[in-house]
PDB file of N, CA and C in Angstrom:
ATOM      1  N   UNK A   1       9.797 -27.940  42.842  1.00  0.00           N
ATOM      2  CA  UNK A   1       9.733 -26.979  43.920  1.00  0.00           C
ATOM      3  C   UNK A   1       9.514 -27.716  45.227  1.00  0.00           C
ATOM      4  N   UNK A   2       9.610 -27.148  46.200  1.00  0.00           N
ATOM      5  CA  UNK A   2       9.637 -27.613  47.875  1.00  0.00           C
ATOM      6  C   UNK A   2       8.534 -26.670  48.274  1.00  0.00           C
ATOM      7  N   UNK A   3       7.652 -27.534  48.991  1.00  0.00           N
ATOM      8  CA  UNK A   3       6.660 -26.656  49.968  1.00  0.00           C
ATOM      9  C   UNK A   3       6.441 -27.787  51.085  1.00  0.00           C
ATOM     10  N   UNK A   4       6.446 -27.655  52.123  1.00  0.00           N
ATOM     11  CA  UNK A   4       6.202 -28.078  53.248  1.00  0.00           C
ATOM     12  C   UNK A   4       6.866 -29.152  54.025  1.00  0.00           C
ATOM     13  N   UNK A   5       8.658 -29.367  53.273  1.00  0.00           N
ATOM     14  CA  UNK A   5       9.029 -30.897  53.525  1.00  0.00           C
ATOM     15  C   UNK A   5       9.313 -31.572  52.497  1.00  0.00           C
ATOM     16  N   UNK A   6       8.078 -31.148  51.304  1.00  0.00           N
ATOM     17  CA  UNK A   6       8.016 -31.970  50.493  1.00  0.00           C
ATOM     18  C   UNK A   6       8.530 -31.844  49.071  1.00  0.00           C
ATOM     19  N   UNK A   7       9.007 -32.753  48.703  1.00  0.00           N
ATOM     20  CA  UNK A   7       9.543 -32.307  46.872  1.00  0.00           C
ATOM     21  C   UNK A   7       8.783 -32.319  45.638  1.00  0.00           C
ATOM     22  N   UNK A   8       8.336 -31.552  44.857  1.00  0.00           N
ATOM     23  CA  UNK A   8       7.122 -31.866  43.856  1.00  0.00           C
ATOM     24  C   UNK A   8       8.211 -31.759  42.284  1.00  0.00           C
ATOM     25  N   UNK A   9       7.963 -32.317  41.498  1.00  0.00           N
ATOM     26  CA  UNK A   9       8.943 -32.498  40.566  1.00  0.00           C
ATOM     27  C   UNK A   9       7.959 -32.908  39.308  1.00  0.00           C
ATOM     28  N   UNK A  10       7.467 -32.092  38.413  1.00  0.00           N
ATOM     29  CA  UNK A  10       6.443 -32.147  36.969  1.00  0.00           C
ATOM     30  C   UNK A  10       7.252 -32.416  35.955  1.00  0.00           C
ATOM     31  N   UNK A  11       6.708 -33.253  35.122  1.00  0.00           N
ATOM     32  CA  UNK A  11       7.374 -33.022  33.267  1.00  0.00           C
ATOM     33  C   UNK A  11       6.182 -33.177  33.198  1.00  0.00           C
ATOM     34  N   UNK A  12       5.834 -31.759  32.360  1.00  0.00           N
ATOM     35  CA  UNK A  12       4.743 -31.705  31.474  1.00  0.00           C
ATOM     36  C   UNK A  12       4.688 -32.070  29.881  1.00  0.00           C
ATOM     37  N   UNK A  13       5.758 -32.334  29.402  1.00  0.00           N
ATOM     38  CA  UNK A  13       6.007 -32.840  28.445  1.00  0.00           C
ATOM     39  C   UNK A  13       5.459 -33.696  27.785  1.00  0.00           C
ATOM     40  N   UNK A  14       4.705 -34.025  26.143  1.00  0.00           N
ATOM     41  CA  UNK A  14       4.284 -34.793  25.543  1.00  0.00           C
ATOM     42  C   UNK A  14       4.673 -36.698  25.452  1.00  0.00           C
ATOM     43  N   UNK A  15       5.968 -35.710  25.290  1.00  0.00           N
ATOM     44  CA  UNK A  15       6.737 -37.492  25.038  1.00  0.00           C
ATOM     45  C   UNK A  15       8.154 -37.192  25.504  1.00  0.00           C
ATOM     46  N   UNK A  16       9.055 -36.406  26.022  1.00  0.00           N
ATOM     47  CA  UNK A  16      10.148 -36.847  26.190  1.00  0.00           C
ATOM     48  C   UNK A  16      10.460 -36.649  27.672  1.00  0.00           C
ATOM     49  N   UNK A  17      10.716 -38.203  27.904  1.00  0.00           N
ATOM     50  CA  UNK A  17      11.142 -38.274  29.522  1.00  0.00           C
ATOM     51  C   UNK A  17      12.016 -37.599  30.205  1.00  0.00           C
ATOM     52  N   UNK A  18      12.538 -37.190  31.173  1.00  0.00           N
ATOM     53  CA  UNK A  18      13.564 -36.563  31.586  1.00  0.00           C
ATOM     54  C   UNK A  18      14.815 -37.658  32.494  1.00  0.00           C
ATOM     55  N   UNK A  19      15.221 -38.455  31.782  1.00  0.00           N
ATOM     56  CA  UNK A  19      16.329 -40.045  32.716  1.00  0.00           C
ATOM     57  C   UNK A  19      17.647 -38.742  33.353  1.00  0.00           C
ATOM     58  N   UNK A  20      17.863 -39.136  34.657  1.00  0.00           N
ATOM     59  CA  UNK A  20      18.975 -38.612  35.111  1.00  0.00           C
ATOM     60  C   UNK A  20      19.239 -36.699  35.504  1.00  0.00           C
ATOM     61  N   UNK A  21      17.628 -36.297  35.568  1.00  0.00           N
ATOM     62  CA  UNK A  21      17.898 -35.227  35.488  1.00  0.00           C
ATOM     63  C   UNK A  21      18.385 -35.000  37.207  1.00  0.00           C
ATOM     64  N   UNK A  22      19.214 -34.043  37.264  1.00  0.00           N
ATOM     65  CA  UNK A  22      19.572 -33.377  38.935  1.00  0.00           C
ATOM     66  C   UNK A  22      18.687 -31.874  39.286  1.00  0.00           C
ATOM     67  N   UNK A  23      18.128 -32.710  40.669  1.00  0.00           N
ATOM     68  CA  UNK A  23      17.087 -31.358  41.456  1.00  0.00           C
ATOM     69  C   UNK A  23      17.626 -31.161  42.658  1.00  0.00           C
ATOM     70  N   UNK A  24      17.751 -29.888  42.865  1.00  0.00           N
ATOM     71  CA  UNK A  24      18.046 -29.899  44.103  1.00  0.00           C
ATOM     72  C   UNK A  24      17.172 -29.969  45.187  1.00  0.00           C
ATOM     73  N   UNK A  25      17.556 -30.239  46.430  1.00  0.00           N
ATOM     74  CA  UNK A  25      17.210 -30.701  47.362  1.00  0.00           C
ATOM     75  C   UNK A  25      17.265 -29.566  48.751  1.00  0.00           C
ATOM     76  N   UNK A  26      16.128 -29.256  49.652  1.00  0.00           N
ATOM     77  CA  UNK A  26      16.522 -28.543  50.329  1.00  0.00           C
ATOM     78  C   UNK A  26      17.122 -28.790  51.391  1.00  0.00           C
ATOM     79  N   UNK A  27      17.127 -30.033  51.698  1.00  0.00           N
ATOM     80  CA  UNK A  27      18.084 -30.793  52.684  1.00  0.00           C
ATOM     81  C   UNK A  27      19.203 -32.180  52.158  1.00  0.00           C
ATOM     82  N   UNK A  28      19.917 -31.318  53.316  1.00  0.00           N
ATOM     83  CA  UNK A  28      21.430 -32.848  52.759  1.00  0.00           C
ATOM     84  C   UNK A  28      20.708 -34.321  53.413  1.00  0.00           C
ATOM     85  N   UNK A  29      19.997 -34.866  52.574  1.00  0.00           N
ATOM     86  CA  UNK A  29      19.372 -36.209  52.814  1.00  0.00           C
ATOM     87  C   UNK A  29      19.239 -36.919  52.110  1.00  0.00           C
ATOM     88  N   UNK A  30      19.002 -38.409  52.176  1.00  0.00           N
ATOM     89  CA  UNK A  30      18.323 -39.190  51.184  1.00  0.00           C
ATOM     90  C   UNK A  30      16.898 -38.776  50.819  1.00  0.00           C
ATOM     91  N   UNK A  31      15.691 -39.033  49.613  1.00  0.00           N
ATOM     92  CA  UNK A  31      14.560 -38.706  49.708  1.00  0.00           C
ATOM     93  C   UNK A  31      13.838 -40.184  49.274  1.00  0.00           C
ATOM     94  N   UNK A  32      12.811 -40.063  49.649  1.00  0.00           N
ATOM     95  CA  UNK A  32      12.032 -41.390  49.075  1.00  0.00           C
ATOM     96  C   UNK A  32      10.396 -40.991  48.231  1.00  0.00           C
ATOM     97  N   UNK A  33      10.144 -42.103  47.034  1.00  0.00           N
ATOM     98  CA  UNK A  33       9.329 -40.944  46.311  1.00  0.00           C
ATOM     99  C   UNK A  33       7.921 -41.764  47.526  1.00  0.00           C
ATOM    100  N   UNK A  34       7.318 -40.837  46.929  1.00  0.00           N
ATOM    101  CA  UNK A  34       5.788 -41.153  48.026  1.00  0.00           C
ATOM    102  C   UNK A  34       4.508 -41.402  46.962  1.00  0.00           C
ATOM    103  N   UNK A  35       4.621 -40.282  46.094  1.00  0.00           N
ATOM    104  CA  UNK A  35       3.687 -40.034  45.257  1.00  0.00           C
ATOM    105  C   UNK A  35       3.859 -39.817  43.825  1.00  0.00           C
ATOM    106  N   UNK A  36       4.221 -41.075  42.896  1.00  0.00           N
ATOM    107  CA  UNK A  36       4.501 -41.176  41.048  1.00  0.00           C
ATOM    108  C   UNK A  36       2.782 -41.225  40.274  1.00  0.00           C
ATOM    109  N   UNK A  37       2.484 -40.176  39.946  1.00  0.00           N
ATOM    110  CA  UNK A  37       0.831 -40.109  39.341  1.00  0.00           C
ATOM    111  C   UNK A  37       1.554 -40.944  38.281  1.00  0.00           C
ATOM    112  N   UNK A  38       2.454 -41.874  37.423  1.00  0.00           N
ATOM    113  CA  UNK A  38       2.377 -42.509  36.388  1.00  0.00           C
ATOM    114  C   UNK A  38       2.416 -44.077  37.096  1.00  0.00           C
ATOM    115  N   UNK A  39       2.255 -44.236  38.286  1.00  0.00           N
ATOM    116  CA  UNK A  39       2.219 -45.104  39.062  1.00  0.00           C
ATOM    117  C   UNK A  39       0.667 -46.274  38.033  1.00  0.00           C
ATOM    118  N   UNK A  40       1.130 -47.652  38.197  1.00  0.00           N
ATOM    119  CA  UNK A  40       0.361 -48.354  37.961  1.00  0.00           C
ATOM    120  C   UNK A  40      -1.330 -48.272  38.774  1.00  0.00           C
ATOM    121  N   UNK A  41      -1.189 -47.989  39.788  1.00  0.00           N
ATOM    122  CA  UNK A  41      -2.393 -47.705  40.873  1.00  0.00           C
ATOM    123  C   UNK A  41      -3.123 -46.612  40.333  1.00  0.00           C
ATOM    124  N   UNK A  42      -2.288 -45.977  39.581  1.00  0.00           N
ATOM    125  CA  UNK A  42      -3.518 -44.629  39.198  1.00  0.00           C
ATOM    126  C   UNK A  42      -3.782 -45.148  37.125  1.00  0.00           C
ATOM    127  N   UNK A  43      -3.138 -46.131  36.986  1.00  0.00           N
ATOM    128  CA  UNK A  43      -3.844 -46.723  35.803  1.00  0.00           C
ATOM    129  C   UNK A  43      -2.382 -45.736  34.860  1.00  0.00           C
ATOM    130  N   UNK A  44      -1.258 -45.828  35.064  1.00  0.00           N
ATOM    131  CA  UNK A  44      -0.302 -45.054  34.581  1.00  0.00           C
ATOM    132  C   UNK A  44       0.635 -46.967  34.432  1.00  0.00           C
ATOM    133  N   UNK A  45       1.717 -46.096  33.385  1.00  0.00           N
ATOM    134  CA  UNK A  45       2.832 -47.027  32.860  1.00  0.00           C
ATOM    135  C   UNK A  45       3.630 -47.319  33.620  1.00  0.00           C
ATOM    136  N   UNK A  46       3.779 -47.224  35.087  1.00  0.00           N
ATOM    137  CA  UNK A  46       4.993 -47.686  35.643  1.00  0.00           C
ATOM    138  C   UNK A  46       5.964 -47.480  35.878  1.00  0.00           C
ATOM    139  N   UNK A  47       6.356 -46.257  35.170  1.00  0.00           N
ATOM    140  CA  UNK A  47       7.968 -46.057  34.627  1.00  0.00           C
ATOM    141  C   UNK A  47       8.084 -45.057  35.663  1.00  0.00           C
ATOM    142  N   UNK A  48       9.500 -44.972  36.308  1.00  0.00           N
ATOM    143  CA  UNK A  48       9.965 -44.758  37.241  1.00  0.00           C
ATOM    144  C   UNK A  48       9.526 -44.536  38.831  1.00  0.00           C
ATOM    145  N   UNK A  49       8.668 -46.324  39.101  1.00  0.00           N
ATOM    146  CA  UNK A  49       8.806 -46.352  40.527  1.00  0.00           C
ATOM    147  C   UNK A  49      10.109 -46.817  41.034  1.00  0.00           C
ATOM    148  N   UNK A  50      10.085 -46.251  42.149  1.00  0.00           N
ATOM    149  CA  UNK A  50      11.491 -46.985  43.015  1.00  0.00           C
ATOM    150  C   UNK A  50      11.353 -46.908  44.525  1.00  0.00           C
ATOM    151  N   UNK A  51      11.565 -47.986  44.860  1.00  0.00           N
ATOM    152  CA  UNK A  51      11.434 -48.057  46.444  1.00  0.00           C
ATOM    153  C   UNK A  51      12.439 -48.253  47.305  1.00  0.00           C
ATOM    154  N   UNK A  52      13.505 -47.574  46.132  1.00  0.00           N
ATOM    155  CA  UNK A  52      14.792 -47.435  47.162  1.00  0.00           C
ATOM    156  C   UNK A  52      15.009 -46.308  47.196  1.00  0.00           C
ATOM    157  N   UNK A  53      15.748 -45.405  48.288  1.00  0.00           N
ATOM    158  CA  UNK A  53      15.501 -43.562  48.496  1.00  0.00           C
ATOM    159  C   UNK A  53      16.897 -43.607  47.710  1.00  0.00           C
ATOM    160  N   UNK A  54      16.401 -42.376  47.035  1.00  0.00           N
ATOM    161  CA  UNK A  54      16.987 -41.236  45.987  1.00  0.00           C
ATOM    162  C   UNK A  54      18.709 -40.900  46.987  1.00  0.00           C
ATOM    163  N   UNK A  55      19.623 -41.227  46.901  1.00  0.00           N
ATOM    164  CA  UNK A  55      20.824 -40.817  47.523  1.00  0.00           C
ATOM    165  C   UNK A  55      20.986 -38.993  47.457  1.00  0.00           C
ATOM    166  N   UNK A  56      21.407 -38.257  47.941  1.00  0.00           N
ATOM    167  CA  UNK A  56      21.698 -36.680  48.178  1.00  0.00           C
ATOM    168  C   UNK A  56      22.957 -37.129  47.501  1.00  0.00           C
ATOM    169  N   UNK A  57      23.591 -35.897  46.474  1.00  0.00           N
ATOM    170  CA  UNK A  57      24.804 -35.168  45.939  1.00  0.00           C
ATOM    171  C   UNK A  57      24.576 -34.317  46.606  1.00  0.00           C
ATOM    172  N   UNK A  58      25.964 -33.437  46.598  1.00  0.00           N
ATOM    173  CA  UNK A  58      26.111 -32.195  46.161  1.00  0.00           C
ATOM    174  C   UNK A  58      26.113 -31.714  44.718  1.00  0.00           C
ATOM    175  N   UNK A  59      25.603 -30.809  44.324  1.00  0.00           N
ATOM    176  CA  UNK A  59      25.321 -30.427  42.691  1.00  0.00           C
ATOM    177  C   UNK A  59      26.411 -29.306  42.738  1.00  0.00           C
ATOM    178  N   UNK A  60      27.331 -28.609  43.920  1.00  0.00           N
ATOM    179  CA  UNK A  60      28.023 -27.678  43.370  1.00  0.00           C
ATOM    180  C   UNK A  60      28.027 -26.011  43.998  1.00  0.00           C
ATOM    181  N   UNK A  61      25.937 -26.633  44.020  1.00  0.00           N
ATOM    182  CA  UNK A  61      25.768 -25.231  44.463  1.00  0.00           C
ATOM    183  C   UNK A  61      24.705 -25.393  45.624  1.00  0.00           C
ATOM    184  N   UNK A  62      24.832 -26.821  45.999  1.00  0.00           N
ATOM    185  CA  UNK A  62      23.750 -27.367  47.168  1.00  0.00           C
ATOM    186  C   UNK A  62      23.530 -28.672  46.894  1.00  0.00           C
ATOM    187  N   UNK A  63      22.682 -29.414  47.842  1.00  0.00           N
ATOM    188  CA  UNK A  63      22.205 -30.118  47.470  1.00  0.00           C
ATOM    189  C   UNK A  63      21.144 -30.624  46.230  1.00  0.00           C
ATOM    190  N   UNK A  64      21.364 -32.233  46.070  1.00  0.00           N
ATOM    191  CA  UNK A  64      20.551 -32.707  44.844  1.00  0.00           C
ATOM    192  C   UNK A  64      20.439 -33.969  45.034  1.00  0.00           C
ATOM    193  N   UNK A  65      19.003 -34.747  43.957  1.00  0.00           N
ATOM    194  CA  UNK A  65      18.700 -35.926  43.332  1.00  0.00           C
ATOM    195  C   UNK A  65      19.550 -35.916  42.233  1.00  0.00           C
ATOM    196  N   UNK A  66      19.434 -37.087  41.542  1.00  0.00           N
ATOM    197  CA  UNK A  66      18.954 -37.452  40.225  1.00  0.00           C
ATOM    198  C   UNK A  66      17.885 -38.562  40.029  1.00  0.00           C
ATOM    199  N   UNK A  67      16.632 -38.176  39.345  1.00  0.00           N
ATOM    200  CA  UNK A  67      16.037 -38.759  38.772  1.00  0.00           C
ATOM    201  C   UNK A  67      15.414 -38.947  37.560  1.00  0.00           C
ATOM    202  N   UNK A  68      14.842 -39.782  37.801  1.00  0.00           N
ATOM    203  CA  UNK A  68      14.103 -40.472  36.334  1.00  0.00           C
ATOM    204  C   UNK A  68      12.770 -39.802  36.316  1.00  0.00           C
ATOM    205  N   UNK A  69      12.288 -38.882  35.258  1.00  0.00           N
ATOM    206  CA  UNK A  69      11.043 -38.169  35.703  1.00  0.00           C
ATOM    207  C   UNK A  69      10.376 -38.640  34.099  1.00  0.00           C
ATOM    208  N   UNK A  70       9.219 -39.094  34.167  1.00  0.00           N
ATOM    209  CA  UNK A  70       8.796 -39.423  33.162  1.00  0.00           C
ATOM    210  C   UNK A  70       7.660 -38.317  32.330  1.00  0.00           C
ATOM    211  N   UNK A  71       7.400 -38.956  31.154  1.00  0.00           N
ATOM    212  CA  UNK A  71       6.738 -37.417  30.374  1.00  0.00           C
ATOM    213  C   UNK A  71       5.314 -38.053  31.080  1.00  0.00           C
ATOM    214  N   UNK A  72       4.513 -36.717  30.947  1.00  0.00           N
ATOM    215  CA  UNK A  72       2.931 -35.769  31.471  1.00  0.00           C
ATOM    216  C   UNK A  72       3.422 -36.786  32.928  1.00  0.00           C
ATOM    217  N   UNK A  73       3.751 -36.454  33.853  1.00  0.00           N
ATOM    218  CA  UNK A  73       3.929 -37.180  35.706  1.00  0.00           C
ATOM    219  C   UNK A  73       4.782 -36.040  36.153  1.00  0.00           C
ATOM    220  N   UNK A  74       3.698 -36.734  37.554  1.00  0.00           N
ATOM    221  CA  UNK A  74       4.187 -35.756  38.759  1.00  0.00           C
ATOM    222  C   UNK A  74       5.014 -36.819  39.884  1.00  0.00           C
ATOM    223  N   UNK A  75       5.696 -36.331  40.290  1.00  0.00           N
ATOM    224  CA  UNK A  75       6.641 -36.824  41.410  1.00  0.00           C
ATOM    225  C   UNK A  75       6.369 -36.092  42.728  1.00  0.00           C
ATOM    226  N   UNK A  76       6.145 -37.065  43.751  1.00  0.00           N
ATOM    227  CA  UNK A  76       6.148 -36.379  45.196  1.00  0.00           C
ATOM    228  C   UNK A  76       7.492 -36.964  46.179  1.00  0.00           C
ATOM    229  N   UNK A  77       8.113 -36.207  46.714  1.00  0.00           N
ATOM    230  CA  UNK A  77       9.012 -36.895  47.117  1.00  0.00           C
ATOM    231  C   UNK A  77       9.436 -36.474  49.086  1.00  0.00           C
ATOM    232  N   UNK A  78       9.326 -37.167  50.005  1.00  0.00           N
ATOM    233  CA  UNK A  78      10.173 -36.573  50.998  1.00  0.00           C
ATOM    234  C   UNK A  78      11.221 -37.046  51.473  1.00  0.00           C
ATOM    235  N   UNK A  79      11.761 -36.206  52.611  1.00  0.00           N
ATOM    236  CA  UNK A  79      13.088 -37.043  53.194  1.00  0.00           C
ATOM    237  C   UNK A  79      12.972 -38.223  53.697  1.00  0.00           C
ATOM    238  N   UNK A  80      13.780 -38.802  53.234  1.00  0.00           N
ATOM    239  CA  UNK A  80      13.706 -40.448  53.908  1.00  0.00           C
ATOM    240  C   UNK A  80      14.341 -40.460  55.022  1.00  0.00           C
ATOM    241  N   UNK A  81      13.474 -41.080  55.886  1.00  0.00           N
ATOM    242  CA  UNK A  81      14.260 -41.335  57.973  1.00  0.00           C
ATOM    243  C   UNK A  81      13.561 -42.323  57.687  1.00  0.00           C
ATOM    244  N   UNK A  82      14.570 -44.163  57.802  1.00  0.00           N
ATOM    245  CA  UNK A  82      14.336 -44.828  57.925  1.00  0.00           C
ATOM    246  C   UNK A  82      13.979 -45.382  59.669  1.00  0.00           C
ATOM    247  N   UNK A  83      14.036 -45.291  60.111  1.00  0.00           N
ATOM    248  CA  UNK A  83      13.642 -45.508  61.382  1.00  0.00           C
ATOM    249  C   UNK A  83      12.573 -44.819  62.211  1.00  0.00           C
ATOM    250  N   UNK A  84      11.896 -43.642  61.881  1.00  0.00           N
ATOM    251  CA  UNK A  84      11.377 -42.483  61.858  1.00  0.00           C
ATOM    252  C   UNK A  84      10.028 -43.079  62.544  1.00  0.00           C
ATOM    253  N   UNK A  85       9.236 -44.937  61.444  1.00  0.00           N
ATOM    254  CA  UNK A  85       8.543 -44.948  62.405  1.00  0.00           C
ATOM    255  C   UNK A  85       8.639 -45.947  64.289  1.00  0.00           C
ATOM    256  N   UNK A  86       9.914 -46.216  63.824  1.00  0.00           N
ATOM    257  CA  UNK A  86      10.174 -46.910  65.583  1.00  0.00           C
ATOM    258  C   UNK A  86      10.237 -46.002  66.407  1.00  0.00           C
ATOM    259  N   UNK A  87      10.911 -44.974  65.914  1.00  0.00           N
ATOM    260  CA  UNK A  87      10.973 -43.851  67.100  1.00  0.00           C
ATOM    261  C   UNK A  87      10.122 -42.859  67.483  1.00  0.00           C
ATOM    262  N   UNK A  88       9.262 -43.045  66.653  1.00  0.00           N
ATOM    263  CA  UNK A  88       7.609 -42.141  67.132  1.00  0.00           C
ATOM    264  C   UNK A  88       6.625 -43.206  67.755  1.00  0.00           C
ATOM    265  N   UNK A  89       6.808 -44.791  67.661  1.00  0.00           N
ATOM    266  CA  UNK A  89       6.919 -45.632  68.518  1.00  0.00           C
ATOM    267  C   UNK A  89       6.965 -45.933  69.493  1.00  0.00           C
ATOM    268  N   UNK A  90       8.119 -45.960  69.741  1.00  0.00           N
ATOM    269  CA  UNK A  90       9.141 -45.237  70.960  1.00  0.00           C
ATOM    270  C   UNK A  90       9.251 -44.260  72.095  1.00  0.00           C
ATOM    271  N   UNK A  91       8.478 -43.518  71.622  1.00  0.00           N
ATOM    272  CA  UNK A  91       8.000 -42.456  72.442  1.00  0.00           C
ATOM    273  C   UNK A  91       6.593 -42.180  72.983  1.00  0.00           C
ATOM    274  N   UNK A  92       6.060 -43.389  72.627  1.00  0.00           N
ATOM    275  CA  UNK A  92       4.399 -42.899  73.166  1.00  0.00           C
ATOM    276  C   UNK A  92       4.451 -43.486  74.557  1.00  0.00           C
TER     277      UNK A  92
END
């Protein structure tokens, strides 16, 4: 689901990961994840960080990801603006 900007993306699932699933997106953008609770930092396995932004499809019926969502993790994700912080920079 989307609330504020942001993308939240759960598998509550025991054991089976979700590789390649497509979410849509509420904007035609790249996204970058921010927040993987299976993240090594929170004492989690690792499995699916990435620090390269998520490319936008079209799914057909809007925009979309695909990702790698792993079982019991949460995913936080927003739009990626690579430049976003020079130009708030930029403006002071």
């Amino acid at each position: 689901f989307a609330r504020a900007g942001l993308l939240f993306a759960v598998n509550l699932h025991p054991h089976r990961s979700r590789p390649g699933i497509r979410v849509p997106v509420p904007q035609r953008c790249d996204w970058k994840l921010h927040l993987n609770t299976d993240s090594v930092a929170f004492e989690g396995h690792g499995r699916g960080e990435a620090d390269a932004p998520f490319p936008w499809t079209d799914l057909g019926d809007g925009p979309g990801i695909a990702l790698y969502l792993p079982s019991r993790c949460g995913l936080v994700l927003a739009p990626h603006r690579p430049n976003a912080s020079a130009t708030s920079r930029s403006r002071r």
